[in-house]
PDB file of N, CA and C in Angstrom:
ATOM      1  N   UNK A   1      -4.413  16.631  -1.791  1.00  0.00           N
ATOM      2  CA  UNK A   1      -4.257  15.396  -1.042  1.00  0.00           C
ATOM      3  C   UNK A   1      -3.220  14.518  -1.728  1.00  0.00           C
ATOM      4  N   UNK A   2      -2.270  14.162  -1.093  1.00  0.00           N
ATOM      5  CA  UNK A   2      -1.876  13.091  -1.499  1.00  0.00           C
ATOM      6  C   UNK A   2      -1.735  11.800  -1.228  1.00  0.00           C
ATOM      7  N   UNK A   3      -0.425  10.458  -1.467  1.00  0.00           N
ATOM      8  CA  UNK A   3      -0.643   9.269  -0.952  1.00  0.00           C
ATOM      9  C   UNK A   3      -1.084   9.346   0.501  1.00  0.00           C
ATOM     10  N   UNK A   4      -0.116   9.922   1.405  1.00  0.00           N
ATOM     11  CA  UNK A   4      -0.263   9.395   2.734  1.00  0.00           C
ATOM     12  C   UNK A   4      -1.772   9.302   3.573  1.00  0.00           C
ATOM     13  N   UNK A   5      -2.851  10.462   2.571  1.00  0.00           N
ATOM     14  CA  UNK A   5      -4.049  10.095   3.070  1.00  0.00           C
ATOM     15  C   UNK A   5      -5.288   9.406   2.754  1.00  0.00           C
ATOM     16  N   UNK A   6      -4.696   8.306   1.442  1.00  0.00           N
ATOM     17  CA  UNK A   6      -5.051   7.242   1.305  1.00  0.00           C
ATOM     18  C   UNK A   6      -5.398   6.259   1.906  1.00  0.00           C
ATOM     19  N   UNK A   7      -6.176   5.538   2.532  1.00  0.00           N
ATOM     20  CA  UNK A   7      -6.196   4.448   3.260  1.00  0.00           C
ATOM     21  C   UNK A   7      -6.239   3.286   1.923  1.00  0.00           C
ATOM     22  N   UNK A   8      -5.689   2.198   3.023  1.00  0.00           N
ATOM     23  CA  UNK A   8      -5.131   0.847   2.085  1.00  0.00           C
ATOM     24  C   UNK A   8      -6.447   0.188   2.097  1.00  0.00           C
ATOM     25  N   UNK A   9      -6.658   0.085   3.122  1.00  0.00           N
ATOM     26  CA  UNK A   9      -7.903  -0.647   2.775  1.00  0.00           C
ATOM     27  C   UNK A   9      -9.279  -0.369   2.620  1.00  0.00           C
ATOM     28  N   UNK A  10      -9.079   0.696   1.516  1.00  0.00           N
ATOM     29  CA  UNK A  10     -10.104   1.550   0.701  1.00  0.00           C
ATOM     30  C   UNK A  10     -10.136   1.655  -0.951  1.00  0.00           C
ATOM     31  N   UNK A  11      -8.733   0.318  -0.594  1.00  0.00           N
ATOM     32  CA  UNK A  11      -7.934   0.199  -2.589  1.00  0.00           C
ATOM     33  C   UNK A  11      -7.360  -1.380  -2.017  1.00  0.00           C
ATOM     34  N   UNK A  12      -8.022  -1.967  -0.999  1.00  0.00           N
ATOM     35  CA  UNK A  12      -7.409  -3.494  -0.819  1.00  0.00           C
ATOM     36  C   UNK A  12      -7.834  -4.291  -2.138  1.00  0.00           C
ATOM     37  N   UNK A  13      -8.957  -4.009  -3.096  1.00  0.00           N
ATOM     38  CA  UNK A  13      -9.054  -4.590  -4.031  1.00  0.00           C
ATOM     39  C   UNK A  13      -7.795  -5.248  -5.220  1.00  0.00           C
ATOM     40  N   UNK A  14      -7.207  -3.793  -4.833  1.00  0.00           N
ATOM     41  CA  UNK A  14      -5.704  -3.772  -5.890  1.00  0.00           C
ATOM     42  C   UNK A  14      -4.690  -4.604  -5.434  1.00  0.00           C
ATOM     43  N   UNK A  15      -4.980  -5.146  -4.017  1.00  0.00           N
ATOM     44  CA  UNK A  15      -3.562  -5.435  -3.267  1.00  0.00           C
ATOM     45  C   UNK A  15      -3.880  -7.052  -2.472  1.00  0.00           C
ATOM     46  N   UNK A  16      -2.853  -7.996  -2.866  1.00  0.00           N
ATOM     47  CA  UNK A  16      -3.024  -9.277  -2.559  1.00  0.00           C
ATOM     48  C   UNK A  16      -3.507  -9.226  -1.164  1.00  0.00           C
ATOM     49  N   UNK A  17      -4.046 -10.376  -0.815  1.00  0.00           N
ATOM     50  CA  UNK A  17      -4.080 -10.485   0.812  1.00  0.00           C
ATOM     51  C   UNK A  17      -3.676 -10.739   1.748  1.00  0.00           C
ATOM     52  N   UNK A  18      -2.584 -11.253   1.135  1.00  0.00           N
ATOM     53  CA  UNK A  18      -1.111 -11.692   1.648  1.00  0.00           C
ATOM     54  C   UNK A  18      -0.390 -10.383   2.452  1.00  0.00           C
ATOM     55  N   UNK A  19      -0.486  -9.262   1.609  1.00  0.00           N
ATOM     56  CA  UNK A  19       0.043  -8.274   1.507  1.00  0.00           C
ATOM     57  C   UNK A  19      -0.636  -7.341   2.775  1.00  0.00           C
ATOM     58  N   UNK A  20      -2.232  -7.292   2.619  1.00  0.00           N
ATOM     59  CA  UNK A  20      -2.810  -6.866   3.412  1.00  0.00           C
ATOM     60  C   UNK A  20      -2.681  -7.234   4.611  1.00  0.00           C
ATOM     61  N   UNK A  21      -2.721  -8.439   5.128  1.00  0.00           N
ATOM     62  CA  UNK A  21      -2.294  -8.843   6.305  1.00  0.00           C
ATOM     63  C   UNK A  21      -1.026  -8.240   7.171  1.00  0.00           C
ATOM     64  N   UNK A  22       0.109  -8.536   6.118  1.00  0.00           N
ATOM     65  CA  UNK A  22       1.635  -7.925   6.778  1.00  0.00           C
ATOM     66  C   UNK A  22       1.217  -6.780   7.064  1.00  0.00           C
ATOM     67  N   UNK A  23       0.645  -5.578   6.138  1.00  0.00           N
ATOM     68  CA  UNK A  23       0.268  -4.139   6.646  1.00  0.00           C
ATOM     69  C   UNK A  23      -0.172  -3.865   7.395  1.00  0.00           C
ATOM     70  N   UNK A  24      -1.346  -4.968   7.994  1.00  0.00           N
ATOM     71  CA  UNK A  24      -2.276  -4.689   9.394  1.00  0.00           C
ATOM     72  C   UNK A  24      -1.789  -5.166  10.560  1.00  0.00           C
ATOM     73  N   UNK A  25      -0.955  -6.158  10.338  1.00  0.00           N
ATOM     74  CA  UNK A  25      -0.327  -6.819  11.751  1.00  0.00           C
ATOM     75  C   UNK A  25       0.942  -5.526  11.854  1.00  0.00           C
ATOM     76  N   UNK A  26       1.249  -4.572  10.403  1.00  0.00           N
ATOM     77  CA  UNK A  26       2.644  -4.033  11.330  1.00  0.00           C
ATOM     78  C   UNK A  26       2.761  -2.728  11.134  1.00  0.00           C
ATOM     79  N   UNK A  27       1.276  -2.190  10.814  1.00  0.00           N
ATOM     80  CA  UNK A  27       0.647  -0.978  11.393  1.00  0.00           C
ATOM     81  C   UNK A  27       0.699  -0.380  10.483  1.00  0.00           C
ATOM     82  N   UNK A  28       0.744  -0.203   9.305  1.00  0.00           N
ATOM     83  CA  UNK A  28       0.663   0.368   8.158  1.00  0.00           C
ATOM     84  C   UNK A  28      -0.690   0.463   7.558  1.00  0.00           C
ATOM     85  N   UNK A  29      -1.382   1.447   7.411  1.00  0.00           N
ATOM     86  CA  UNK A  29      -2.270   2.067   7.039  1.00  0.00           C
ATOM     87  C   UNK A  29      -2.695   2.957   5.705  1.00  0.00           C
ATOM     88  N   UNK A  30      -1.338   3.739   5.057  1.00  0.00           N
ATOM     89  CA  UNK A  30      -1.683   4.245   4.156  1.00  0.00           C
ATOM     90  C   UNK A  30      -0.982   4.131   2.967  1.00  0.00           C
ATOM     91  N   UNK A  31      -1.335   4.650   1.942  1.00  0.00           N
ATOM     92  CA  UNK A  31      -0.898   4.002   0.279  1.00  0.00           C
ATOM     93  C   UNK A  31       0.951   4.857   0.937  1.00  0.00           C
ATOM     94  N   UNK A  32       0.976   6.198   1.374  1.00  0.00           N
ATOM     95  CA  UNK A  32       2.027   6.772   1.624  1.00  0.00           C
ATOM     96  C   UNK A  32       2.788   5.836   2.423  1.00  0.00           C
ATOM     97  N   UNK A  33       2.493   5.404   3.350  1.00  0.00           N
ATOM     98  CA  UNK A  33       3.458   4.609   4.348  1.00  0.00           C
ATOM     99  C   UNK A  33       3.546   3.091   3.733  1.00  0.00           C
ATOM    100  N   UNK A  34       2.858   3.107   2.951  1.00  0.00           N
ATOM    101  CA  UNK A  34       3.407   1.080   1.871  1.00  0.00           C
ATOM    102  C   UNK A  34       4.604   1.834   0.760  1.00  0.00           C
ATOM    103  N   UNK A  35       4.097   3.171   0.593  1.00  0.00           N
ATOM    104  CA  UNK A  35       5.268   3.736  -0.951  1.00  0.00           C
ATOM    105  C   UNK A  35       6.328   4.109  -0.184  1.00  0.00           C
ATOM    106  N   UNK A  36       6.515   4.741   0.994  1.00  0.00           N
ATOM    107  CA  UNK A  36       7.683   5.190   2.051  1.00  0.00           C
ATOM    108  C   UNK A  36       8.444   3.773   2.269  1.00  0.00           C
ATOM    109  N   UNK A  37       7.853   2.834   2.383  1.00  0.00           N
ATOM    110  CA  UNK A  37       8.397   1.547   3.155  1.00  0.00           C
ATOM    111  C   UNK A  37       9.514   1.258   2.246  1.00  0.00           C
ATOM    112  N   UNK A  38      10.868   0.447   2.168  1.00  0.00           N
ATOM    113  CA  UNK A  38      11.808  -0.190   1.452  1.00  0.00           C
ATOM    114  C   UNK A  38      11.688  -1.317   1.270  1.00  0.00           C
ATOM    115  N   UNK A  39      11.903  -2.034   0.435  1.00  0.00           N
ATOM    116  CA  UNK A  39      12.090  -3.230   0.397  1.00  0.00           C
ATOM    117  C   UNK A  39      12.768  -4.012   1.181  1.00  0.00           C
ATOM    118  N   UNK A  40      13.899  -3.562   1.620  1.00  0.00           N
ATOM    119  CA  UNK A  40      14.689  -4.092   2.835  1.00  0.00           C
ATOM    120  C   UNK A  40      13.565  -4.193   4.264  1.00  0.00           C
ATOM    121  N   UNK A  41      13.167  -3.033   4.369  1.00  0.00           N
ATOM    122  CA  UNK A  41      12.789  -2.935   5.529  1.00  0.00           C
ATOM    123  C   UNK A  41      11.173  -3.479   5.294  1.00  0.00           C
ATOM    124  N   UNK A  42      10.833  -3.865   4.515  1.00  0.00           N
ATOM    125  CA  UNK A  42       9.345  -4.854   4.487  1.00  0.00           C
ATOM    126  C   UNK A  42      10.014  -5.958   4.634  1.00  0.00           C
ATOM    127  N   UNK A  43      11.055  -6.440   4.037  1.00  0.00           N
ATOM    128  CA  UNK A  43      11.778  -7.848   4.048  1.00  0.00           C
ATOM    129  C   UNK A  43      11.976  -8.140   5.565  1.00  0.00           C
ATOM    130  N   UNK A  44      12.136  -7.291   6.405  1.00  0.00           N
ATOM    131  CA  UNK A  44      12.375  -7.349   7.976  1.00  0.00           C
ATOM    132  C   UNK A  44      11.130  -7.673   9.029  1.00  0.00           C
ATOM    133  N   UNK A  45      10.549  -7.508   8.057  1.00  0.00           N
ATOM    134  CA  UNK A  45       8.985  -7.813   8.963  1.00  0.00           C
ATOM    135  C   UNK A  45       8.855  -9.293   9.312  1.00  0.00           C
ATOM    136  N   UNK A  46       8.453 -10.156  10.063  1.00  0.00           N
ATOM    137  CA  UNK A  46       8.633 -11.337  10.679  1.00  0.00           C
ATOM    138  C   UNK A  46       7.546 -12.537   9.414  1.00  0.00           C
ATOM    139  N   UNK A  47       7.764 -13.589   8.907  1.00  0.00           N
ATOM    140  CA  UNK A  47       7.552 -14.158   8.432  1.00  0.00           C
ATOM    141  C   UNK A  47       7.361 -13.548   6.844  1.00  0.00           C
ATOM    142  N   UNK A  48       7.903 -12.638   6.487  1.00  0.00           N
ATOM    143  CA  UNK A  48       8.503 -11.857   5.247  1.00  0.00           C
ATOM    144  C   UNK A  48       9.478 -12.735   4.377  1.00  0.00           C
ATOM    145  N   UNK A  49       9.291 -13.729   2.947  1.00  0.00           N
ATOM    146  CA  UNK A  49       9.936 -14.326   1.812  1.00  0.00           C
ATOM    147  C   UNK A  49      10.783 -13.358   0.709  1.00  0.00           C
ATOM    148  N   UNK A  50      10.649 -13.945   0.041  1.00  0.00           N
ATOM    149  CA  UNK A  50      11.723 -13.354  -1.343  1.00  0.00           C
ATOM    150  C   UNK A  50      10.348 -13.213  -1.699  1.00  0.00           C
ATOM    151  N   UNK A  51       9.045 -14.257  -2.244  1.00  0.00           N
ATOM    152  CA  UNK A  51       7.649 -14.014  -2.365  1.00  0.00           C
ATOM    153  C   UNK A  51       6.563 -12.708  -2.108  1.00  0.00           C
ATOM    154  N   UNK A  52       7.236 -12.696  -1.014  1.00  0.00           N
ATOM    155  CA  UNK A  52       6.211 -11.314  -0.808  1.00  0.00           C
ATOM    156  C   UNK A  52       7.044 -10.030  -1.105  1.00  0.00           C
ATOM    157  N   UNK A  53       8.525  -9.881  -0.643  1.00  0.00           N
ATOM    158  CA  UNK A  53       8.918  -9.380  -1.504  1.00  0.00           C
ATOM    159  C   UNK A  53       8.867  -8.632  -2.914  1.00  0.00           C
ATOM    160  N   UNK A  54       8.984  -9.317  -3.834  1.00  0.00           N
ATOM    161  CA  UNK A  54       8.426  -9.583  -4.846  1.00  0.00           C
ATOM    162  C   UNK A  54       6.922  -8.964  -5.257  1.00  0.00           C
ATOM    163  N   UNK A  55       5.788  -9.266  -4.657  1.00  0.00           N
ATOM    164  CA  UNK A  55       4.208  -8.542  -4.040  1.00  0.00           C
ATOM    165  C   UNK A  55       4.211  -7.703  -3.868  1.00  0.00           C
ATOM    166  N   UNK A  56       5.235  -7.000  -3.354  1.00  0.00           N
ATOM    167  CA  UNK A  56       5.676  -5.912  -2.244  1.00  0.00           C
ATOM    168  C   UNK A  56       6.110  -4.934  -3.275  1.00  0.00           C
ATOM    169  N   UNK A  57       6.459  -5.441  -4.159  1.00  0.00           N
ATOM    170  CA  UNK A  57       7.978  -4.825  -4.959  1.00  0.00           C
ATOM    171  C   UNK A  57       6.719  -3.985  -6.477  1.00  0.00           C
ATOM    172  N   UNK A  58       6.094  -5.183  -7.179  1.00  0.00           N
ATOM    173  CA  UNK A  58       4.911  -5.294  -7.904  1.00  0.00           C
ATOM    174  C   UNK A  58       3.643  -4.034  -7.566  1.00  0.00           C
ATOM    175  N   UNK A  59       3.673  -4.437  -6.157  1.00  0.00           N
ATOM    176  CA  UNK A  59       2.332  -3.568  -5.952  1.00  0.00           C
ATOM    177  C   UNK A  59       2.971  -2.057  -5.843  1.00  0.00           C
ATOM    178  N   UNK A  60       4.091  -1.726  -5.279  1.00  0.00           N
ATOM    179  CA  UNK A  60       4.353  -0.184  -5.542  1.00  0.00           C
ATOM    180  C   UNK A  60       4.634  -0.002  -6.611  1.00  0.00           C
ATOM    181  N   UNK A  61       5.022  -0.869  -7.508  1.00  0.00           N
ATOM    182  CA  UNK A  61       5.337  -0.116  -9.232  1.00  0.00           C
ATOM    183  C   UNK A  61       3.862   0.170  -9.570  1.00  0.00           C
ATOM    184  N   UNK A  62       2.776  -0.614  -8.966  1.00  0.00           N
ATOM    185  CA  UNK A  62       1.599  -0.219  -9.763  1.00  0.00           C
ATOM    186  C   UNK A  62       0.571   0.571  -8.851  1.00  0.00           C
ATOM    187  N   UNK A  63       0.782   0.744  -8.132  1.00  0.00           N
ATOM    188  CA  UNK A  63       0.418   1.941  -6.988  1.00  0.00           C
ATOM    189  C   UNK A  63       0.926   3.353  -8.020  1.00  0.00           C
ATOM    190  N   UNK A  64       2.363   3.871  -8.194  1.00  0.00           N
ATOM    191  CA  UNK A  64       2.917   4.279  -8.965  1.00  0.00           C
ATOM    192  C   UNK A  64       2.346   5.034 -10.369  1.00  0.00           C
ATOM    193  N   UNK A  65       2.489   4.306 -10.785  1.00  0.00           N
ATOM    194  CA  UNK A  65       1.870   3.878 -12.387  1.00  0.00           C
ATOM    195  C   UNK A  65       0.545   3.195 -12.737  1.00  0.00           C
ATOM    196  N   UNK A  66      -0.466   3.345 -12.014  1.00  0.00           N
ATOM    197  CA  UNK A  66      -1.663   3.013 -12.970  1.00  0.00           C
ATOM    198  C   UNK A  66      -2.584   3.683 -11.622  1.00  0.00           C
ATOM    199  N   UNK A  67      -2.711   3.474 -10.321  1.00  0.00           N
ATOM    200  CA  UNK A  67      -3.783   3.451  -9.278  1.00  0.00           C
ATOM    201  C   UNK A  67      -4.378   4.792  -8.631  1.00  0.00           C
ATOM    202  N   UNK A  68      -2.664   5.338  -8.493  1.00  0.00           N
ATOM    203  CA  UNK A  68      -2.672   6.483  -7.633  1.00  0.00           C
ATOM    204  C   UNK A  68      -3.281   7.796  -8.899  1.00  0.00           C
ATOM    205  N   UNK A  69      -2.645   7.978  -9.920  1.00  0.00           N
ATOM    206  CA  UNK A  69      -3.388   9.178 -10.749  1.00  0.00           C
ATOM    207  C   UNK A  69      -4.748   8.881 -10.561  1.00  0.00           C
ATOM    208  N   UNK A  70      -5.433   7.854 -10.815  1.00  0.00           N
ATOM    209  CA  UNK A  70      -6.978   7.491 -11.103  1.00  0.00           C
ATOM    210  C   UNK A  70      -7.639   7.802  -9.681  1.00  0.00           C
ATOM    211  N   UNK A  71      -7.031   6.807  -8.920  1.00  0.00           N
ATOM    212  CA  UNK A  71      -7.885   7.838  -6.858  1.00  0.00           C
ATOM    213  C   UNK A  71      -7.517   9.328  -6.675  1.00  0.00           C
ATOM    214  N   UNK A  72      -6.543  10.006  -6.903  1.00  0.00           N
ATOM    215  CA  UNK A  72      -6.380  11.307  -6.715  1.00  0.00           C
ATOM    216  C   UNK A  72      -7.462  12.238  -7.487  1.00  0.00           C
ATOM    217  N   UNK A  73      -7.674  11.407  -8.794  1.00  0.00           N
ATOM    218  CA  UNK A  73      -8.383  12.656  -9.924  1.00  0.00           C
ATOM    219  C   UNK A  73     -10.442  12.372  -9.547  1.00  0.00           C
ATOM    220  N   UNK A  74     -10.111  11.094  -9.502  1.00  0.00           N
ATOM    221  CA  UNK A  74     -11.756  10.079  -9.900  1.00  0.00           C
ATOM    222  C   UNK A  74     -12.487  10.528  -8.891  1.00  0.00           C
ATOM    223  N   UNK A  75     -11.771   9.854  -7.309  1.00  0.00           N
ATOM    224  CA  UNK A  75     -12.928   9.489  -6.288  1.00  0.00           C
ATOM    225  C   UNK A  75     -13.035  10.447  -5.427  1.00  0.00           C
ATOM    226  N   UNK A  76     -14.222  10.144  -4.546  1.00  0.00           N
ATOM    227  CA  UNK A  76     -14.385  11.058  -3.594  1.00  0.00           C
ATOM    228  C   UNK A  76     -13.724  11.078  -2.650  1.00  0.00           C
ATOM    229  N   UNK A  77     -13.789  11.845  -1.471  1.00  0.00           N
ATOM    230  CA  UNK A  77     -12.995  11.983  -0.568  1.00  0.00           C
ATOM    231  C   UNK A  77     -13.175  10.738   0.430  1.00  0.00           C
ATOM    232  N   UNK A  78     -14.285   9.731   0.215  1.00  0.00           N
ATOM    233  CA  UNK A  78     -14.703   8.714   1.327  1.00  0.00           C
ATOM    234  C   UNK A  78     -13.115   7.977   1.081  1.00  0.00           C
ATOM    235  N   UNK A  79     -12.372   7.981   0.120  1.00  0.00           N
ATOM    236  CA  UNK A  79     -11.270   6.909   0.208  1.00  0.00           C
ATOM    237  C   UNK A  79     -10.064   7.605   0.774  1.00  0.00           C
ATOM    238  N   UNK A  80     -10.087   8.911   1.559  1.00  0.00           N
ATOM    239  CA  UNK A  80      -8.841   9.846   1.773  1.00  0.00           C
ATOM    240  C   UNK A  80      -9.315   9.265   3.460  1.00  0.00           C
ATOM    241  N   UNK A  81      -8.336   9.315   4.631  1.00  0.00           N
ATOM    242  CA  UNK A  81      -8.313   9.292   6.254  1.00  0.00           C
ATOM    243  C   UNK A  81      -8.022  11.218   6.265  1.00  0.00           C
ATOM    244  N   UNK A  82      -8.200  11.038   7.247  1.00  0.00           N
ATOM    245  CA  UNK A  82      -8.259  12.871   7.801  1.00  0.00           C
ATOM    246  C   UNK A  82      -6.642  12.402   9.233  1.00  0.00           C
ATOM    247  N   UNK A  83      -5.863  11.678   8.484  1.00  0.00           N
ATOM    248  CA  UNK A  83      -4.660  11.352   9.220  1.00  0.00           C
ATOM    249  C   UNK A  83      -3.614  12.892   9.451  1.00  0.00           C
TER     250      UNK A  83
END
């Protein structure tokens, strides 16, 4: 398994709510499709700052580097979608 069958909001703990919101209003669902996304093209999303940006920018370095080894190895499958 990898990111894309992650659901986000099964690890929203890790992720501002700020953040969560933009993902749900613009259909984004999984840790794969927030790590696929660009920065440019999150910046394009409608009421999108240099701020969230920034959130945006933060939370995939640590998606990356600290989150994703630990859900892949640790948890059960309740946090994977059958996408």
């Amino acid at each position: 398994m990898g990111f894309q069958n992650i659901l986000i909001k099964n690890i929203k703990i890790h992720i501002p709510n700020k953040l969560m919101i933009k993902f749900s209003i613009n259909g984004l669902n999984t840790v794969g499709e927030v790590l696929s996304l660009s920065n440019i093209e999150f910046s394009n999303f409608k009421g999108v700052g240099v701020g969230l940006v920034k959130l945006f920018d933060n939370l995939k370095i640590f998606l990356n580097s600290n989150i994703m080894p630990t859900l892949l190895k640790n948890y059960s499958n309740e946090i994977f979608c059958s996408c």
